[in-house]
N, C-alpha and C. Protein backbone atom coordinates (compact mmCIF):
# COMPACT_ATOMS: atom_id res chain seq x y z
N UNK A 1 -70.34 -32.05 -84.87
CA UNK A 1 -69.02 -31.85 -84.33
C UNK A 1 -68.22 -33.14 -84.55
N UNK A 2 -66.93 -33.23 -84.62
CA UNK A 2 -65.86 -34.07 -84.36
C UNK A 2 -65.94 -34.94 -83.61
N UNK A 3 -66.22 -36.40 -83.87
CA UNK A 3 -66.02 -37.24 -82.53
C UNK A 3 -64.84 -37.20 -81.62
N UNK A 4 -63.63 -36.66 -82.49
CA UNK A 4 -62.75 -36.64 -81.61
C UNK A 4 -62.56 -35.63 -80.65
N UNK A 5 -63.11 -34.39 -81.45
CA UNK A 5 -63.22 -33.09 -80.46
C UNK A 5 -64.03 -32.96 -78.87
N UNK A 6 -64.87 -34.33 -78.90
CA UNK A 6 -65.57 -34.74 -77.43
C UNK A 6 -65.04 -35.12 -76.90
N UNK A 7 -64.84 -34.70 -75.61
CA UNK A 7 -64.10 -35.66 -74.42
C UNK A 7 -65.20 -36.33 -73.14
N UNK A 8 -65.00 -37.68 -73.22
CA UNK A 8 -65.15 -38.37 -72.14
C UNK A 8 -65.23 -37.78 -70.79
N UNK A 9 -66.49 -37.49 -70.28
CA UNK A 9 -66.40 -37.32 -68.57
C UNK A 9 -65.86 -38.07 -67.71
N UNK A 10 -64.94 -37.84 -67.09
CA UNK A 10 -64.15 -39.04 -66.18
C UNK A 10 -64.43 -39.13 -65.05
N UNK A 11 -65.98 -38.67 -64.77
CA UNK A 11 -66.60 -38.45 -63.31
C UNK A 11 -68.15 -39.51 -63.78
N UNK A 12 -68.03 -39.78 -65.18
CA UNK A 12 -69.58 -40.51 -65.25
C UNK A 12 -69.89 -41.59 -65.07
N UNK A 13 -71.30 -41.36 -63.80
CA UNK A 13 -71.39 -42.18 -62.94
C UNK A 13 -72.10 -43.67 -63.34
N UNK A 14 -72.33 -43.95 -64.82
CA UNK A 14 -72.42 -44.92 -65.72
C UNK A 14 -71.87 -45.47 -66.30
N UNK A 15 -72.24 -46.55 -66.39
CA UNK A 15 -71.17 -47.62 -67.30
C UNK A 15 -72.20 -48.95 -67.88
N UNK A 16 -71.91 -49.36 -69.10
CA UNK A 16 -72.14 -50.38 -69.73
C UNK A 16 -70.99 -51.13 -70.42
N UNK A 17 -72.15 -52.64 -69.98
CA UNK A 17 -70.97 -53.60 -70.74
C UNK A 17 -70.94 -54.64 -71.46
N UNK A 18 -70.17 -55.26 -71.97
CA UNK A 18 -70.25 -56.06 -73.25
C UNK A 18 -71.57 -56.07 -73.91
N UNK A 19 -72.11 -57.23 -73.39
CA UNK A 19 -73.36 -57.02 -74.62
C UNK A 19 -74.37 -56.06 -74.75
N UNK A 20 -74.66 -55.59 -73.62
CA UNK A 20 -75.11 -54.13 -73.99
C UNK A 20 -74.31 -53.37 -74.65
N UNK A 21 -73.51 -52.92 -74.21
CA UNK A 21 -72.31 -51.84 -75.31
C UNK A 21 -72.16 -52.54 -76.76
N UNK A 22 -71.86 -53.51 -76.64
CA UNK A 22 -72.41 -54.44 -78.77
C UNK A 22 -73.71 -53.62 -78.91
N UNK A 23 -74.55 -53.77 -78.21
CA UNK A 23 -76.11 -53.64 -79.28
C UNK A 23 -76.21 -52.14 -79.29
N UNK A 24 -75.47 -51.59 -77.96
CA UNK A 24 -75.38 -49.90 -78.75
C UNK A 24 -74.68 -49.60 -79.79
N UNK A 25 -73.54 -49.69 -79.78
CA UNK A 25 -72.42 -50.02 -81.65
C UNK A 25 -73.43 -50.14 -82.25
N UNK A 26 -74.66 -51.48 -82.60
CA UNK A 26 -74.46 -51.91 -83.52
C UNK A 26 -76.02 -50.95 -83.84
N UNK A 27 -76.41 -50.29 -82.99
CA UNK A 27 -77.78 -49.64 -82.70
C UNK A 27 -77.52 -48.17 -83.14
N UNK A 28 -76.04 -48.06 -83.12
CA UNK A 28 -75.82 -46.92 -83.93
C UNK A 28 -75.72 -46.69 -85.69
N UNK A 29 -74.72 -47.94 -85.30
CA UNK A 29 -74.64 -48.54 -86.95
C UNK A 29 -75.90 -48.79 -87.71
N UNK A 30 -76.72 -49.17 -87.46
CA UNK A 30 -77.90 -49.85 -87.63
C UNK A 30 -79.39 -48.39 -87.92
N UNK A 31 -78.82 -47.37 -87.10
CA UNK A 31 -80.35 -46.01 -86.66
C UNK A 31 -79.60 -45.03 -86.51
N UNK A 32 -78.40 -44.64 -86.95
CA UNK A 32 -77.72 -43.66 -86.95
C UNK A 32 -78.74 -42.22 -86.76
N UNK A 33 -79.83 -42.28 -87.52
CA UNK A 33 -80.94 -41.82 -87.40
C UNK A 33 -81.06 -40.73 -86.08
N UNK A 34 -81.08 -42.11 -84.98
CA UNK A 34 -81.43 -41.56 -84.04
C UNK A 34 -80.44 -40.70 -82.93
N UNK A 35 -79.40 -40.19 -83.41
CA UNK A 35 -78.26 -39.52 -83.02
C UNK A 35 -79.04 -38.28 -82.85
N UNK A 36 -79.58 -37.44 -84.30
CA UNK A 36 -79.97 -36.73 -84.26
C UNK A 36 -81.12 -36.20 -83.29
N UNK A 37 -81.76 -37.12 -83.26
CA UNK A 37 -83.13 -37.10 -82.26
C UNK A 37 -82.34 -36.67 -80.57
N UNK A 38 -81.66 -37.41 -80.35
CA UNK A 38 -80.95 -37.56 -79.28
C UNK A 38 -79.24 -37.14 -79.16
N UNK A 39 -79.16 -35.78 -79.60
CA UNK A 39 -77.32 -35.38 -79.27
C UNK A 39 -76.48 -35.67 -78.00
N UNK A 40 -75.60 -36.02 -78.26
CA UNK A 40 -74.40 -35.83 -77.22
C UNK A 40 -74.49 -34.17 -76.30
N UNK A 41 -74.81 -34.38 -74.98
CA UNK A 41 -74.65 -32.92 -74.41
C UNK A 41 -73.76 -32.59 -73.97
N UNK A 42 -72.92 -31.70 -74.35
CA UNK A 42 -72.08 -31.45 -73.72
C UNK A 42 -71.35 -29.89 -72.78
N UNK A 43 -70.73 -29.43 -71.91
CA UNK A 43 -70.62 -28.49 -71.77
C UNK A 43 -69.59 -27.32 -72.54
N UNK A 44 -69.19 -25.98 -72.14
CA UNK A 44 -68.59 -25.67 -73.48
C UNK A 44 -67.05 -25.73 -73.73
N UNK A 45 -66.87 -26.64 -72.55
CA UNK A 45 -65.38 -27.37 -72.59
C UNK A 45 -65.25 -28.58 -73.46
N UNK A 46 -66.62 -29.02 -74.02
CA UNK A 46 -66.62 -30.41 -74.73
C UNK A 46 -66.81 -31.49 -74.04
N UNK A 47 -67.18 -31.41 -72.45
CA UNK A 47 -66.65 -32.39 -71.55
C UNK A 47 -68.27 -33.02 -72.04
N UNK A 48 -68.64 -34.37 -72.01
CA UNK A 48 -69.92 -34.78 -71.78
C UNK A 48 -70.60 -34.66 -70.94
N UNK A 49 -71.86 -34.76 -71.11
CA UNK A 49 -72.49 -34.29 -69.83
C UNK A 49 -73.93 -35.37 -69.40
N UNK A 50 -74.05 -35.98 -71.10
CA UNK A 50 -75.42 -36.78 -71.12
C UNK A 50 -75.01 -37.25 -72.36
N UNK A 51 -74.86 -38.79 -72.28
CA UNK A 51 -74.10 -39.39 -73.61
C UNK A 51 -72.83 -40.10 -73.44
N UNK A 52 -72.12 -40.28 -72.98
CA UNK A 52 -71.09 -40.53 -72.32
C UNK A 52 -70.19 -42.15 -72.93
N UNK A 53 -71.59 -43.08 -73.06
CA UNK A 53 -72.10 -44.31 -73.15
C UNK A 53 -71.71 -44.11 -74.85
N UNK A 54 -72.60 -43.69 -75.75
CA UNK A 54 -73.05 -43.00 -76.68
C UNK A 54 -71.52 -42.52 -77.98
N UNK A 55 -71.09 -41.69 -77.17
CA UNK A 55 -69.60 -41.80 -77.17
C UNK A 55 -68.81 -42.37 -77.38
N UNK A 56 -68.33 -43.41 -76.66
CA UNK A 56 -67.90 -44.56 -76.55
C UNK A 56 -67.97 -45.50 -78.04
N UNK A 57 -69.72 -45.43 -77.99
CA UNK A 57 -69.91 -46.41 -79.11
C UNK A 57 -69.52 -45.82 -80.39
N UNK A 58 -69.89 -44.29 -80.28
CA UNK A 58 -69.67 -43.93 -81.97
C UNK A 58 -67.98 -44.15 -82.10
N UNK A 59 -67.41 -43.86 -80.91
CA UNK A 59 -65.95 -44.38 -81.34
C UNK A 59 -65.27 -45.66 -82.32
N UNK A 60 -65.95 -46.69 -81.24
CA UNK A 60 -66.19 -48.30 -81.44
C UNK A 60 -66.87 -48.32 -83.39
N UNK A 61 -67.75 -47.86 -83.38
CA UNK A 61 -68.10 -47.66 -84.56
C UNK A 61 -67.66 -47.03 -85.62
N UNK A 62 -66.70 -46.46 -85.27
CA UNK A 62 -65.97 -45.24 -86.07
C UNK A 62 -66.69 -44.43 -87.00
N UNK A 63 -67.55 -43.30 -86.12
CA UNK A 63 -68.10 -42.68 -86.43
C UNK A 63 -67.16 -41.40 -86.49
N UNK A 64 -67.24 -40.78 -87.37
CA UNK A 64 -66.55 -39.39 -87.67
C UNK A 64 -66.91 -38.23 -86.67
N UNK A 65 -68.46 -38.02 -86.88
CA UNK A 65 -69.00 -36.69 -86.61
C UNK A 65 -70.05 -37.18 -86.04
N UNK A 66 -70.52 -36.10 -84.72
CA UNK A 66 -71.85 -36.45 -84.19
C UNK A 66 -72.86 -34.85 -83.76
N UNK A 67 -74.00 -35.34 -83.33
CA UNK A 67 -74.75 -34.00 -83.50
C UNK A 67 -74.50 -33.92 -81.51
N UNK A 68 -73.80 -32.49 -81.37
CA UNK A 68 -74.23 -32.06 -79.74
C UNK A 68 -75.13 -31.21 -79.80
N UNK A 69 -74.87 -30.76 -77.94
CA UNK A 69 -76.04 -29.57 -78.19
C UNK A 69 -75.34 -29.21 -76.58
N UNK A 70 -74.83 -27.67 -76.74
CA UNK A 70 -73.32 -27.17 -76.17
C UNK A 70 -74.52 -26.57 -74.92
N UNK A 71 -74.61 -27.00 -73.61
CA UNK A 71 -75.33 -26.73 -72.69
C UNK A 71 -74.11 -25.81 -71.95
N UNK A 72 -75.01 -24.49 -71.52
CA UNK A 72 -74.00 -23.43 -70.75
C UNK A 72 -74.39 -22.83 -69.14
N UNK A 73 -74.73 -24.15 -69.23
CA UNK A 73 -75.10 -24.30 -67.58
C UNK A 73 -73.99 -24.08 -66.58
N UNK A 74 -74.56 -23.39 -65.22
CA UNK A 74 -73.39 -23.89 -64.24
C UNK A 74 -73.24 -24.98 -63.61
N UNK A 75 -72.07 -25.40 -62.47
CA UNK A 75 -71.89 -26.58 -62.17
C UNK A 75 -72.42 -27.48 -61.61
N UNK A 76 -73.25 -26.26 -60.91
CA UNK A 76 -74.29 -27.18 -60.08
C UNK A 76 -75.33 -27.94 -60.78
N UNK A 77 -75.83 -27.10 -61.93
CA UNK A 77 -77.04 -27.63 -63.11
C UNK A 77 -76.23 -28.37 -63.87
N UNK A 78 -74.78 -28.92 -64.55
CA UNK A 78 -73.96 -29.75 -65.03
C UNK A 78 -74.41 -30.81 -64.50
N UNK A 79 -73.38 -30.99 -63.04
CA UNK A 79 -73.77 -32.23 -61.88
C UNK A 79 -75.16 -32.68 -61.70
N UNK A 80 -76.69 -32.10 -61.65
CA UNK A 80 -77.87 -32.38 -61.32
C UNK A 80 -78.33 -33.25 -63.06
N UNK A 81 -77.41 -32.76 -64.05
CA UNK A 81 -78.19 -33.19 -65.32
C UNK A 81 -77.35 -34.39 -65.46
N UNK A 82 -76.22 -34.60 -65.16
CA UNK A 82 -75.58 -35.87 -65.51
C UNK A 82 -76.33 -37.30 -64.99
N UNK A 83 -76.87 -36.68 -63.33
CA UNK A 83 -77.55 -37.58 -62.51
C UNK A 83 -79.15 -37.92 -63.27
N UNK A 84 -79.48 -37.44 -63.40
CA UNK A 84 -80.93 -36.92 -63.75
C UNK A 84 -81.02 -37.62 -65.45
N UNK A 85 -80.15 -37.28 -66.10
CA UNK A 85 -80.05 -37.90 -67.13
C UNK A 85 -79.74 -39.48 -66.99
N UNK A 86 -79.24 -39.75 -66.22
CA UNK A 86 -79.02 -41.78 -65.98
C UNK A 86 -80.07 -41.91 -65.31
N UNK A 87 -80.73 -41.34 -64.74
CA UNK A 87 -81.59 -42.15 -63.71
C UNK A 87 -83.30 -42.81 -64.85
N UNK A 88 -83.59 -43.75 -64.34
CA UNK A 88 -84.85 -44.24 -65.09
C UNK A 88 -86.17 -44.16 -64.28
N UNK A 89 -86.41 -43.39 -64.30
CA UNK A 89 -87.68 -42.78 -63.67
C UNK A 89 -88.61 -43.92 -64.43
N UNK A 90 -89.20 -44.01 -64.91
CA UNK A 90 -90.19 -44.88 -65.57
C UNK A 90 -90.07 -46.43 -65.34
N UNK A 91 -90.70 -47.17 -65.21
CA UNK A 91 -90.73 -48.92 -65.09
C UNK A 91 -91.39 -49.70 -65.97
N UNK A 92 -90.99 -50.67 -66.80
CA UNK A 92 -91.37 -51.23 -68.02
C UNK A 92 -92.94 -51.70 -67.72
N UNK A 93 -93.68 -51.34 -68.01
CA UNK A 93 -95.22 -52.63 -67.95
C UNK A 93 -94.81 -53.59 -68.97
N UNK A 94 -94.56 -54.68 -68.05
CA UNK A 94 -94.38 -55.85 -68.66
C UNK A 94 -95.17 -56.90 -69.31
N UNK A 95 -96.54 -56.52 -68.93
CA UNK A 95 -98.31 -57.10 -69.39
C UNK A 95 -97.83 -56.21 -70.79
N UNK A 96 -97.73 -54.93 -71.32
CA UNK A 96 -97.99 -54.17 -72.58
C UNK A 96 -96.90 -55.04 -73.35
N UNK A 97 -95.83 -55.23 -72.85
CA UNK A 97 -94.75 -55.40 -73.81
C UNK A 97 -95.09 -56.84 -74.40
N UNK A 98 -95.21 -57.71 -73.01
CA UNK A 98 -95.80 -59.40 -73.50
C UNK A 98 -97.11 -59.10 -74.68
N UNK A 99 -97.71 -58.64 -74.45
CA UNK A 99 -99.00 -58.20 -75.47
C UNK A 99 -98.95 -57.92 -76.51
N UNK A 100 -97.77 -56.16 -76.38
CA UNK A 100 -98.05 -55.88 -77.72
C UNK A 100 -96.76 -56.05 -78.52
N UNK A 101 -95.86 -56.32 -78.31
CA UNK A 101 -94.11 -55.75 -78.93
C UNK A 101 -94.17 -57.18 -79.19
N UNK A 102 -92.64 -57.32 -79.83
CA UNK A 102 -92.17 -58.55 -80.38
C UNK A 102 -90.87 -58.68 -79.68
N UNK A 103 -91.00 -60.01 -78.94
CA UNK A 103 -89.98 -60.15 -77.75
C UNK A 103 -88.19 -60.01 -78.51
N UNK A 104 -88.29 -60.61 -79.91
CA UNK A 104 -87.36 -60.57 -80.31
C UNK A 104 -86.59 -59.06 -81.15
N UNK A 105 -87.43 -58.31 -80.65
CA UNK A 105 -87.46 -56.90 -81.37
C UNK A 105 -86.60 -56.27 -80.68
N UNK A 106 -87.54 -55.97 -79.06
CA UNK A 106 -87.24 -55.82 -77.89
C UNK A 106 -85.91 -56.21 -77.59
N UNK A 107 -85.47 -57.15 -77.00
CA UNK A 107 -84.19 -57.53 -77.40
C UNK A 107 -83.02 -57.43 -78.29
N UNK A 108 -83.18 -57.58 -79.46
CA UNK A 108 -82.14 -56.72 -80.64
C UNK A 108 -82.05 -55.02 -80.65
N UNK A 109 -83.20 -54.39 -79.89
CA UNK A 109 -83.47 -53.51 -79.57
C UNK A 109 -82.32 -52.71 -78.17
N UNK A 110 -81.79 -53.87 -77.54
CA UNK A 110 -80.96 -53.64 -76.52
C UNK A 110 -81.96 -53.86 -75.14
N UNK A 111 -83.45 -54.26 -74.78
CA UNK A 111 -84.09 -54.28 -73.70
C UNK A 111 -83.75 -55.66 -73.28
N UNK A 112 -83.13 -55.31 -72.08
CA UNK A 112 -83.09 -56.95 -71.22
C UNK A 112 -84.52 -57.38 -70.95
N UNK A 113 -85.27 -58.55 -71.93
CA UNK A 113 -86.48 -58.88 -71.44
C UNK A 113 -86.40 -60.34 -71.19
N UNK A 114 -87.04 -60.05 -69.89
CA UNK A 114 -87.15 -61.32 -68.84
C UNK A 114 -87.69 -62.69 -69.37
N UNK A 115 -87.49 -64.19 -69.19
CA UNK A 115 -88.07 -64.55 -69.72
C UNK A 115 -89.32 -64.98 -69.65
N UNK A 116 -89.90 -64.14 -68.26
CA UNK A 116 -91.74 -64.45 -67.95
C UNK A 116 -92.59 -63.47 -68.81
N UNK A 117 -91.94 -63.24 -69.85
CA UNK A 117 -92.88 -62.69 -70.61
C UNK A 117 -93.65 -63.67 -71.71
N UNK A 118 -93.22 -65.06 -71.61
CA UNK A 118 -93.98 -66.10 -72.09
C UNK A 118 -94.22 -67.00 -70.92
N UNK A 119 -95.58 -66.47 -70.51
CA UNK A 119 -96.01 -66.76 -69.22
C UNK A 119 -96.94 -68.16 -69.88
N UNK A 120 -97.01 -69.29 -68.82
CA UNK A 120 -97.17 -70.69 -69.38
C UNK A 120 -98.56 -70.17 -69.57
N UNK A 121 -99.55 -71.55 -69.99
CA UNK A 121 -101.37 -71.52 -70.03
C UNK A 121 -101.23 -71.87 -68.44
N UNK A 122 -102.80 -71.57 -68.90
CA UNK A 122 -103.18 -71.85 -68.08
C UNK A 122 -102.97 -73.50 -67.03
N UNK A 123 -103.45 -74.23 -68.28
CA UNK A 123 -103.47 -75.75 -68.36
C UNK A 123 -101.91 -76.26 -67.84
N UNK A 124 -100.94 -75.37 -68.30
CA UNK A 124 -99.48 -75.54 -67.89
C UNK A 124 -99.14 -75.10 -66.61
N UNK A 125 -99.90 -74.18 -65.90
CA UNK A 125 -99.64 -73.65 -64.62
C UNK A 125 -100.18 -74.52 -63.69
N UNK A 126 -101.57 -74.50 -63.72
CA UNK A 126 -102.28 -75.38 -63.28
C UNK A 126 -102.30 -76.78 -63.13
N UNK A 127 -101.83 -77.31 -64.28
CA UNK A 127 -101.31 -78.81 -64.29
C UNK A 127 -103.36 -79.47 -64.11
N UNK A 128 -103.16 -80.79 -64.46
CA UNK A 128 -104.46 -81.75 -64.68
C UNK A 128 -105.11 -81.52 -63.58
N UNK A 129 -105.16 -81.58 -62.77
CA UNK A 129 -105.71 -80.76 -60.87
C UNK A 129 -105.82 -80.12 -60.76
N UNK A 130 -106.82 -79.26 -60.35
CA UNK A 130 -107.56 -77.92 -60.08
C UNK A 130 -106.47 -77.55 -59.06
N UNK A 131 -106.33 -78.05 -58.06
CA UNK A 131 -106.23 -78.13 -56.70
C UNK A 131 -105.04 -78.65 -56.31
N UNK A 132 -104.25 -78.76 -57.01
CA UNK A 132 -102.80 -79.28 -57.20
C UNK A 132 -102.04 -77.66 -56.65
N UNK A 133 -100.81 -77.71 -56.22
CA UNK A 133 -99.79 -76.75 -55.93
C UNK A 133 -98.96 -76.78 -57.25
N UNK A 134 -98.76 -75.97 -58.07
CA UNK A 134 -98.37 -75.65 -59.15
C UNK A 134 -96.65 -74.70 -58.84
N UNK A 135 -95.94 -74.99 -59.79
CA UNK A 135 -94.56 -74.63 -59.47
C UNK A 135 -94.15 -73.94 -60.91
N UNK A 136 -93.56 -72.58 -61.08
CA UNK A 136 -93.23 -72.06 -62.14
C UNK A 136 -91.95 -71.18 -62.18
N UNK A 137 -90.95 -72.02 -62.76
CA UNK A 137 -89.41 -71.73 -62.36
C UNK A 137 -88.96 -70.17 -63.33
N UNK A 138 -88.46 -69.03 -62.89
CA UNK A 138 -87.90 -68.07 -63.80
C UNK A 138 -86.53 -67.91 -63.20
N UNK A 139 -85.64 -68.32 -64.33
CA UNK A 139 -84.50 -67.65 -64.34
C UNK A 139 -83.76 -66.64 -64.71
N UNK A 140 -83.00 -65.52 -64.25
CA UNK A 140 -82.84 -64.43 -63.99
C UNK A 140 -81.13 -64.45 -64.19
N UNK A 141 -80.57 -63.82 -65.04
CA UNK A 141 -79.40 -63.93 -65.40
C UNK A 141 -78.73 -63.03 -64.69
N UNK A 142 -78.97 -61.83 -63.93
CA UNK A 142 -78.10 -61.08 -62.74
C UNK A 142 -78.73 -60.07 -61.70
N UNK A 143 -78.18 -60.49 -60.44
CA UNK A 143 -79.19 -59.62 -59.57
C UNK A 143 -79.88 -58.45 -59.42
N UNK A 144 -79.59 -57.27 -60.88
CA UNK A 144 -80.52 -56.56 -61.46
C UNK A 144 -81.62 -57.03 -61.41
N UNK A 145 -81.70 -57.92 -62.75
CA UNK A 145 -82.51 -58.33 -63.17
C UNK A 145 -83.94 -58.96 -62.40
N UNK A 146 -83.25 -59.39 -61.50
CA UNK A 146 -84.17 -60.11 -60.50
C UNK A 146 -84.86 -59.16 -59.96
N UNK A 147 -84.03 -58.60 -59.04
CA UNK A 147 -84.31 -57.24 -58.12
C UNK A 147 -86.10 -56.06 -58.73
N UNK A 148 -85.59 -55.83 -60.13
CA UNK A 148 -86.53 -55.14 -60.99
C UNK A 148 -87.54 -55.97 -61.08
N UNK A 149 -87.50 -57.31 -61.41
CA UNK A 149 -88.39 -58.20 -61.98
C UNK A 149 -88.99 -58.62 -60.77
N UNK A 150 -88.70 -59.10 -59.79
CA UNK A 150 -89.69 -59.45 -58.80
C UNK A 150 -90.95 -58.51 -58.45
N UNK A 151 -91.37 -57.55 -58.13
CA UNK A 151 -92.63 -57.28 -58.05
C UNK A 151 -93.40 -57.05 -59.47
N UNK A 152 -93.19 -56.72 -60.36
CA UNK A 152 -93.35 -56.90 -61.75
C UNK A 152 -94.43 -58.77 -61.87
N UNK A 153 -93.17 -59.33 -61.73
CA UNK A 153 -93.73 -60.71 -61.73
C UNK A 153 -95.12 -61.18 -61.04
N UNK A 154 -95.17 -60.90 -59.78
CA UNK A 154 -96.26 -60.85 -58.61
C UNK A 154 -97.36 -60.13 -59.35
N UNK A 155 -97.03 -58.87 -59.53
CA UNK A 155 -98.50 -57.90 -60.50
C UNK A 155 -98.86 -58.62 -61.25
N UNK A 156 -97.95 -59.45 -61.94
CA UNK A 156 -98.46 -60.04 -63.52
C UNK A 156 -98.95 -61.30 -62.92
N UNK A 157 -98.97 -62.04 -62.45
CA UNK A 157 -99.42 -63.47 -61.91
C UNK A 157 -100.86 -62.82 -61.48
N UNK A 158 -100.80 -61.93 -60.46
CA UNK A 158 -102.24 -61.52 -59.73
C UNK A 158 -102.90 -60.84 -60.94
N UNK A 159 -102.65 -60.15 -61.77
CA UNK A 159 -103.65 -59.65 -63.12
C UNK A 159 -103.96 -61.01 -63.81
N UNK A 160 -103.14 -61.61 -64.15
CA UNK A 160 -103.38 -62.75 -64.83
C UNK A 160 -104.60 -63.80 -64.36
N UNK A 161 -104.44 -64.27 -62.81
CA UNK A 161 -104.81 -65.28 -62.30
C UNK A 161 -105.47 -64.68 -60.95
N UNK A 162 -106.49 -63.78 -61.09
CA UNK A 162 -106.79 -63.16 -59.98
C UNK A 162 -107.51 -64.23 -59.30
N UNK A 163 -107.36 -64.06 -58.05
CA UNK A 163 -107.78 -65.03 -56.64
C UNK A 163 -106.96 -66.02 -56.70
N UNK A 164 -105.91 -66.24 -57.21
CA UNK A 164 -104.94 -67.57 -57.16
C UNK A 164 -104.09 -67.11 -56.21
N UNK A 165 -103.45 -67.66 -55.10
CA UNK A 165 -102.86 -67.16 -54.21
C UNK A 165 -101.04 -67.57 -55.23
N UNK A 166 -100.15 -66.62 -54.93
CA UNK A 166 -98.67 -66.81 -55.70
C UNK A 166 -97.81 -66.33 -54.61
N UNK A 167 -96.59 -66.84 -54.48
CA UNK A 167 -95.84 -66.25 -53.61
C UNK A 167 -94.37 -66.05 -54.63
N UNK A 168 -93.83 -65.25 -54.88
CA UNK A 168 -93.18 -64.84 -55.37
C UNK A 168 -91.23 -64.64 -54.63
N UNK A 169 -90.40 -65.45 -54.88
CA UNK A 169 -89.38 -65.03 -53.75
C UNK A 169 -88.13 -65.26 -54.69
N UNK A 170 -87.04 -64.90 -54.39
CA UNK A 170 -86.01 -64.97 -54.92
C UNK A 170 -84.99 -66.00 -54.11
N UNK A 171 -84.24 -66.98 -55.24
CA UNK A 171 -83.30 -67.83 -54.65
C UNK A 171 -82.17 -67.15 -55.46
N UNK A 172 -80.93 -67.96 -54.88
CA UNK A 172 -79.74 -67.11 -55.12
C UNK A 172 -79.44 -67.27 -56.60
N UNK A 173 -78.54 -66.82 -57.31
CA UNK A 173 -77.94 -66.32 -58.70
C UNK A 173 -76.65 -67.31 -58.72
């Protein structure tokens, strides 16, 4: 369909910005690919329904044409999918990603990854003293970020360093 023939939901309860919205542009530009995998939903007014974001970018990008998929739901199943569609049910394991992915992938990728995913040695945590109180600073660029990342962090210290006592707390932004 027509990018122009889509209209913007003016009720959607999402929003992205700057540099996220860049790496979607450029994630379009870049995997156009994956449009297809993933259509614009919309209802059969054209209004969006899931994509919204998506939209936006193929604009920014000046994309011509995009793939929907014309959902003829009622309003109530409209409203439940718009929600349902933003929400992130799932939580990153942050042990798999440090392990297996490439932090810089991840990132060009559009994933805000924290920077305790280059968690010090041992020898660096610990410092020359067994028995020393050890101090390990993460900074957190917005109270998202933090918010998500704090128990995350705690799991990963206690998998890492089991029986090491860690206290984990947040100072201000």
């Amino acid at each position: 369909m027509k990018v122009s023939q889509i209209k913007a939901n003016p009720n959607n309860p999402r929003t992205i910005k700057d540099d996220k919205f860049k790496k979607l542009v450029q994630s379009i530009r870049e995997f156009p690919e994956m449009l297809e995998a993933r259509p614009i939903v919309v209802n059969p007014d054209m209004v969006v329904l899931g994509g919204n974001m998506r939209l936006k970018a193929l604009k920014e990008a000046q994309v011509k044409e995009a793939p929907v998929y014309v959902a003829t739901w009622d309003e109530i199943k409209q409203r439940e999918f718009i929600i349902k569609d933003n929400v992130g049910f799932g939580e990153w394991d942050w042990d798999e990603l440090a392990n297996t992915w490439n932090e810089m992938e991840l990132q060009d990728w559009g994933l805000d990854v924290p920077n305790f995913l280059e968690m010090p040695t041992d020898d660096e945590l610990i410092g020359e003293e067994k028995n020393k109180p050890a101090t390990m600073k993460i900074t957190f660029t917005s109270p998202e970020q933090l918010q998500s990342a704090e128990i995350d962090i705690q799991e990963l210290l206690d998998r890492k360093y089991q029986g090491a006592f860690f206290s984990v707390s947040a100072g201000e932004l």
